[in-house]
N, C-alpha and C. Protein backbone atom coordinates (compact mmCIF):
# COMPACT_ATOMS: atom_id res chain seq x y z
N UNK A 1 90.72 91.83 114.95
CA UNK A 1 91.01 91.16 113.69
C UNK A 1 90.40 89.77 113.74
N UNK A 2 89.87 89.31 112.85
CA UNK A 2 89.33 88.24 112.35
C UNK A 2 90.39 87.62 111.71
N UNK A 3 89.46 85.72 111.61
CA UNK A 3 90.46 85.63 110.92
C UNK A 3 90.42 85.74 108.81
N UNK A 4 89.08 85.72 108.63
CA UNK A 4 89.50 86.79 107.25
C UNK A 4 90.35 87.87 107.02
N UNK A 5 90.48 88.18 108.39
CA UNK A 5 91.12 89.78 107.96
C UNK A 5 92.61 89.55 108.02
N UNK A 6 92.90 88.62 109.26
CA UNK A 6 94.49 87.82 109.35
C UNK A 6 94.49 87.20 107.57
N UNK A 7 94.06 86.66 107.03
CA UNK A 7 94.16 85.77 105.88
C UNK A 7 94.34 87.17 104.98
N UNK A 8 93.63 88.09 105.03
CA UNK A 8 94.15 89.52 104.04
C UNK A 8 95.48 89.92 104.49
N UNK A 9 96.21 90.02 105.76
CA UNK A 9 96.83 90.52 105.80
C UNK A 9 98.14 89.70 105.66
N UNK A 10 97.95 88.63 105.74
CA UNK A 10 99.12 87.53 104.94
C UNK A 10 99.23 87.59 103.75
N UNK A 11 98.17 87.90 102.74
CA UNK A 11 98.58 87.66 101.87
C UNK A 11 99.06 89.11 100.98
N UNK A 12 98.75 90.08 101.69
CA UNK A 12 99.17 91.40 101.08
C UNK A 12 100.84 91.35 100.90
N UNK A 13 100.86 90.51 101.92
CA UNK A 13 102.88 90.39 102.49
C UNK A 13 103.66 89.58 101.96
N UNK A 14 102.88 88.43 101.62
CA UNK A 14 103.71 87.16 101.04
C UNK A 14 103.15 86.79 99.61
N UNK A 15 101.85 86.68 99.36
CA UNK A 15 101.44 85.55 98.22
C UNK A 15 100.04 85.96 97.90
N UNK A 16 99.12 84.84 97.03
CA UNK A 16 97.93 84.90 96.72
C UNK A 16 96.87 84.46 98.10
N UNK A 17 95.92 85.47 97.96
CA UNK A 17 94.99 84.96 99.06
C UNK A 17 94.78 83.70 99.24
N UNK A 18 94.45 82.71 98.17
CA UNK A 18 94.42 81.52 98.47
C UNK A 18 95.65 80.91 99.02
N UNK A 19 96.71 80.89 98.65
CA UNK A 19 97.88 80.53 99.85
C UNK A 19 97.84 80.71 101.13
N UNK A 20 97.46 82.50 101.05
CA UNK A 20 97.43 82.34 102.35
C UNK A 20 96.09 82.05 103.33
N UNK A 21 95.61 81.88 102.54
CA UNK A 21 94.11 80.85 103.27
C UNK A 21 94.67 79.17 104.13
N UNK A 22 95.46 78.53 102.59
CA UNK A 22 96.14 77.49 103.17
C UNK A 22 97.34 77.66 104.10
N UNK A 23 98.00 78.43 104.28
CA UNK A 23 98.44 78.35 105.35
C UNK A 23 98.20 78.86 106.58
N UNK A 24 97.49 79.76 106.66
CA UNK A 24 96.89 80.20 108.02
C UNK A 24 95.85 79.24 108.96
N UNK A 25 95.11 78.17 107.66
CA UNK A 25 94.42 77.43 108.12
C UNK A 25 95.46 75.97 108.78
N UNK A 26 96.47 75.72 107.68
CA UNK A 26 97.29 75.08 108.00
C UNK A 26 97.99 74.68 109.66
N UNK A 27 98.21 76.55 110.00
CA UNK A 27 98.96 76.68 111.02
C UNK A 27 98.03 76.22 112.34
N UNK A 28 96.87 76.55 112.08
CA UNK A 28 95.33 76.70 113.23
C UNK A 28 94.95 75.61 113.45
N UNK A 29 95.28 74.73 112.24
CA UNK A 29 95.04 73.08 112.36
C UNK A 29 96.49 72.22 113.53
N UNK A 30 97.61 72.63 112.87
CA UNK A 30 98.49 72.06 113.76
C UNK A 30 98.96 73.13 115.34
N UNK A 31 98.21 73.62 115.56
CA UNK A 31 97.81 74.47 116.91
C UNK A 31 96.59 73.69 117.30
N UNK A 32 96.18 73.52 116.57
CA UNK A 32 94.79 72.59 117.59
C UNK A 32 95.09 71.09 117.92
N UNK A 33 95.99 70.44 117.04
CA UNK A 33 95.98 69.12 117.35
C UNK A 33 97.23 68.56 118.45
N UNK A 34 98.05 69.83 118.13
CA UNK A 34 99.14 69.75 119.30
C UNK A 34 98.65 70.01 120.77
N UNK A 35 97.37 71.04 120.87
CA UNK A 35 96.45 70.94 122.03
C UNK A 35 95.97 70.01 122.32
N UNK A 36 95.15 69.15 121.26
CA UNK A 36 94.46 68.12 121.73
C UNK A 36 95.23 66.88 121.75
N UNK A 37 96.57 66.59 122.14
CA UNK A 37 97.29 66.05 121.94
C UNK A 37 97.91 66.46 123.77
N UNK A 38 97.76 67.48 124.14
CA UNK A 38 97.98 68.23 125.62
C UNK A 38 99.20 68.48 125.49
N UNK A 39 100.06 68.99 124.13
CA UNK A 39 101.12 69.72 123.88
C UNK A 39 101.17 71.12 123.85
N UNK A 40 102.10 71.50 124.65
CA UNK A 40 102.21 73.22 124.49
C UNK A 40 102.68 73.74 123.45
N UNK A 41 102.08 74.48 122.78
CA UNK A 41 102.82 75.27 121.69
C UNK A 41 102.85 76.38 121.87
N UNK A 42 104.40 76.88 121.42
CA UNK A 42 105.23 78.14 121.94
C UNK A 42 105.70 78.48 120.73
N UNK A 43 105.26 79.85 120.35
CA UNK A 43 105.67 80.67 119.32
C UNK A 43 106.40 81.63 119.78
N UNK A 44 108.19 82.06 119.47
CA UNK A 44 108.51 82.68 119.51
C UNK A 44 108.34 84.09 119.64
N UNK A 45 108.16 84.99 120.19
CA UNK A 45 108.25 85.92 120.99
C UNK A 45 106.29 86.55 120.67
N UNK A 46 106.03 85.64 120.58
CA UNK A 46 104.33 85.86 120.50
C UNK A 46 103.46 85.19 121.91
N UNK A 47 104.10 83.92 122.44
CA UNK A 47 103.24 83.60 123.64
C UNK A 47 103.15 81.95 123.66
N UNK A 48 102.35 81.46 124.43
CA UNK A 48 102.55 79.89 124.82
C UNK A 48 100.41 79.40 125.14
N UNK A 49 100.14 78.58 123.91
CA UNK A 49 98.96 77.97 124.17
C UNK A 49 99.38 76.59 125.20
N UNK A 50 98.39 76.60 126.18
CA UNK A 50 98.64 74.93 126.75
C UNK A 50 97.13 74.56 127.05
N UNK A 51 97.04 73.13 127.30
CA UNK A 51 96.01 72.73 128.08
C UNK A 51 96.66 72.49 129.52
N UNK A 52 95.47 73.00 130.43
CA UNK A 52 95.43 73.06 131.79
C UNK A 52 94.38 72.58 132.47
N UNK A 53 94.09 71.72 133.26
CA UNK A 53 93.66 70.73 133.90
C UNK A 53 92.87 71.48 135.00
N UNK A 54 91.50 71.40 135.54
CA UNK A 54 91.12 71.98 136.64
C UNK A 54 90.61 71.00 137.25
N UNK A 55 90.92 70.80 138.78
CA UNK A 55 90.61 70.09 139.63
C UNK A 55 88.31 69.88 139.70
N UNK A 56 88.22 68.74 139.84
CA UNK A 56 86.39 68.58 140.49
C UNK A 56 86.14 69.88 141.67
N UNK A 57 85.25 70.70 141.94
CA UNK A 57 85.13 71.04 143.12
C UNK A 57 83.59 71.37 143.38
N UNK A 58 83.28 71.89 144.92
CA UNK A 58 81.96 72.62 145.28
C UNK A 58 81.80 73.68 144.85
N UNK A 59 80.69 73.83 144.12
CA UNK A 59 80.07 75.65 143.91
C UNK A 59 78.62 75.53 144.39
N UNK A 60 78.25 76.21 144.44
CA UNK A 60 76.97 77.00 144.76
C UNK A 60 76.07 77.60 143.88
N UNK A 61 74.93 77.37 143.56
CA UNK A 61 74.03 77.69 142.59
C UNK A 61 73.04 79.08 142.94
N UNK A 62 73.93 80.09 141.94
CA UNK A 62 73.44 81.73 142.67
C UNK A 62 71.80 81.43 142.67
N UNK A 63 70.90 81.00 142.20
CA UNK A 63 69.74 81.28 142.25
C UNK A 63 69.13 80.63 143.37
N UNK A 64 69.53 79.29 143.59
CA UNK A 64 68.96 78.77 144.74
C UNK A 64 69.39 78.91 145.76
N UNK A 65 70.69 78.88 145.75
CA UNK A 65 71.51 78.59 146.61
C UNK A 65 72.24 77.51 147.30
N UNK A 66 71.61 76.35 146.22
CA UNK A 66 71.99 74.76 146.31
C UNK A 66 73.65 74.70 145.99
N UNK A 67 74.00 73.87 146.72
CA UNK A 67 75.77 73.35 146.56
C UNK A 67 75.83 72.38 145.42
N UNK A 68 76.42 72.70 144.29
CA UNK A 68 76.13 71.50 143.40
C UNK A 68 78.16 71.21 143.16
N UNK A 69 78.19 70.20 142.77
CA UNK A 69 79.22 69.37 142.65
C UNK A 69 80.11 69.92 140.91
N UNK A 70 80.79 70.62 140.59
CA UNK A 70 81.54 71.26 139.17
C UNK A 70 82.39 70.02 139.02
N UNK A 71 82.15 69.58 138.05
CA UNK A 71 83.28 68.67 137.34
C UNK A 71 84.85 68.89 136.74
N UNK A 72 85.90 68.47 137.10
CA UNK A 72 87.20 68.59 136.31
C UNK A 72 87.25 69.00 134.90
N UNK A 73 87.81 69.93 134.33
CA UNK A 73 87.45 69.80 133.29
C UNK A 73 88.97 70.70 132.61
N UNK A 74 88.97 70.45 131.07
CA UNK A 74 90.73 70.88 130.65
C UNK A 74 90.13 72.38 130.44
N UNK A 75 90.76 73.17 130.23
CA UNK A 75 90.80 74.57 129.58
C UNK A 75 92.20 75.08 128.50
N UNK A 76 91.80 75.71 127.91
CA UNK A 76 93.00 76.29 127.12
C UNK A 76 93.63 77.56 127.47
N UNK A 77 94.69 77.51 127.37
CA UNK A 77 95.57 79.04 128.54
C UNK A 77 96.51 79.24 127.60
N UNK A 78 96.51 80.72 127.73
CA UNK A 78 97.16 81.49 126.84
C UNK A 78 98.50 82.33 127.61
N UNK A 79 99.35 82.28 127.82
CA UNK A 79 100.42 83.16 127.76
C UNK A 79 101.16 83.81 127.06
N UNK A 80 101.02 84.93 126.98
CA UNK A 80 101.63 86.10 126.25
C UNK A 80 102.96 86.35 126.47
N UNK A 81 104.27 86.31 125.83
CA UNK A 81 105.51 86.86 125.90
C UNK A 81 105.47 87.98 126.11
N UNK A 82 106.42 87.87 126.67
CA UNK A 82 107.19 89.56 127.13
C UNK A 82 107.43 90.56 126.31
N UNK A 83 107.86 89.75 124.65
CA UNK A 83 107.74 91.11 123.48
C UNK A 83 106.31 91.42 123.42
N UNK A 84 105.28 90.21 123.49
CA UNK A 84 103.87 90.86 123.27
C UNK A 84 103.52 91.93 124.17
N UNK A 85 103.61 91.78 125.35
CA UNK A 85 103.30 92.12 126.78
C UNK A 85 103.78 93.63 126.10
N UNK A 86 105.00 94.04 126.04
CA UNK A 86 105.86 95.09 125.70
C UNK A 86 105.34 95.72 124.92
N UNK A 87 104.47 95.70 123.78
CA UNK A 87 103.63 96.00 122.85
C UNK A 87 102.22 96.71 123.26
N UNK A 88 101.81 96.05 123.95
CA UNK A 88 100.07 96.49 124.67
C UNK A 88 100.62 97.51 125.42
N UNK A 89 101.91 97.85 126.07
CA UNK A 89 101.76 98.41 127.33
C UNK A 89 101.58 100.19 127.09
């Protein structure tokens, strides 16, 4: 699913497509700024976005084989609840 297709399927349920344009976009906006903010957001029985921090370290460059130096850098991590989890299985 896309998210056009999320935005169809909100609005089949609740309202006019354009509503639910604004609020789906709504929601994606305050999910991103609570990230970039390094707040976790936890949706009830759907799962937990966070930023997570990775340490500087050594890697190795497959082609040469040179040791080059990887920088720290944030990532975004997703955890899935247990109702989700329960769902896929």
């Amino acid at each position: 699913m896309n998210k056009a297709q999320l935005i169809e399927a909100v609005a089949q349920k609740t309202c006019t497509k354009k509503e639910a344009q604004v609020a789906v976009e709504t929601m994606l906006e305050a999910i991103r700024g609570s990230l970039k903010k390094k707040e976790a957001v936890t949706i009830s029985g759907f799962g937990t976005f966070r930023v997570k921090e990775t340490k500087a370290r050594t890697g190795r460059n497959p082609k040469t084989g040179e040791t080059i130096q990887i920088p720290a850098k944030k990532k975004i991590a997703f955890r899935a609840s247990k109702e989700l989890k329960s769902l896929v299985k």
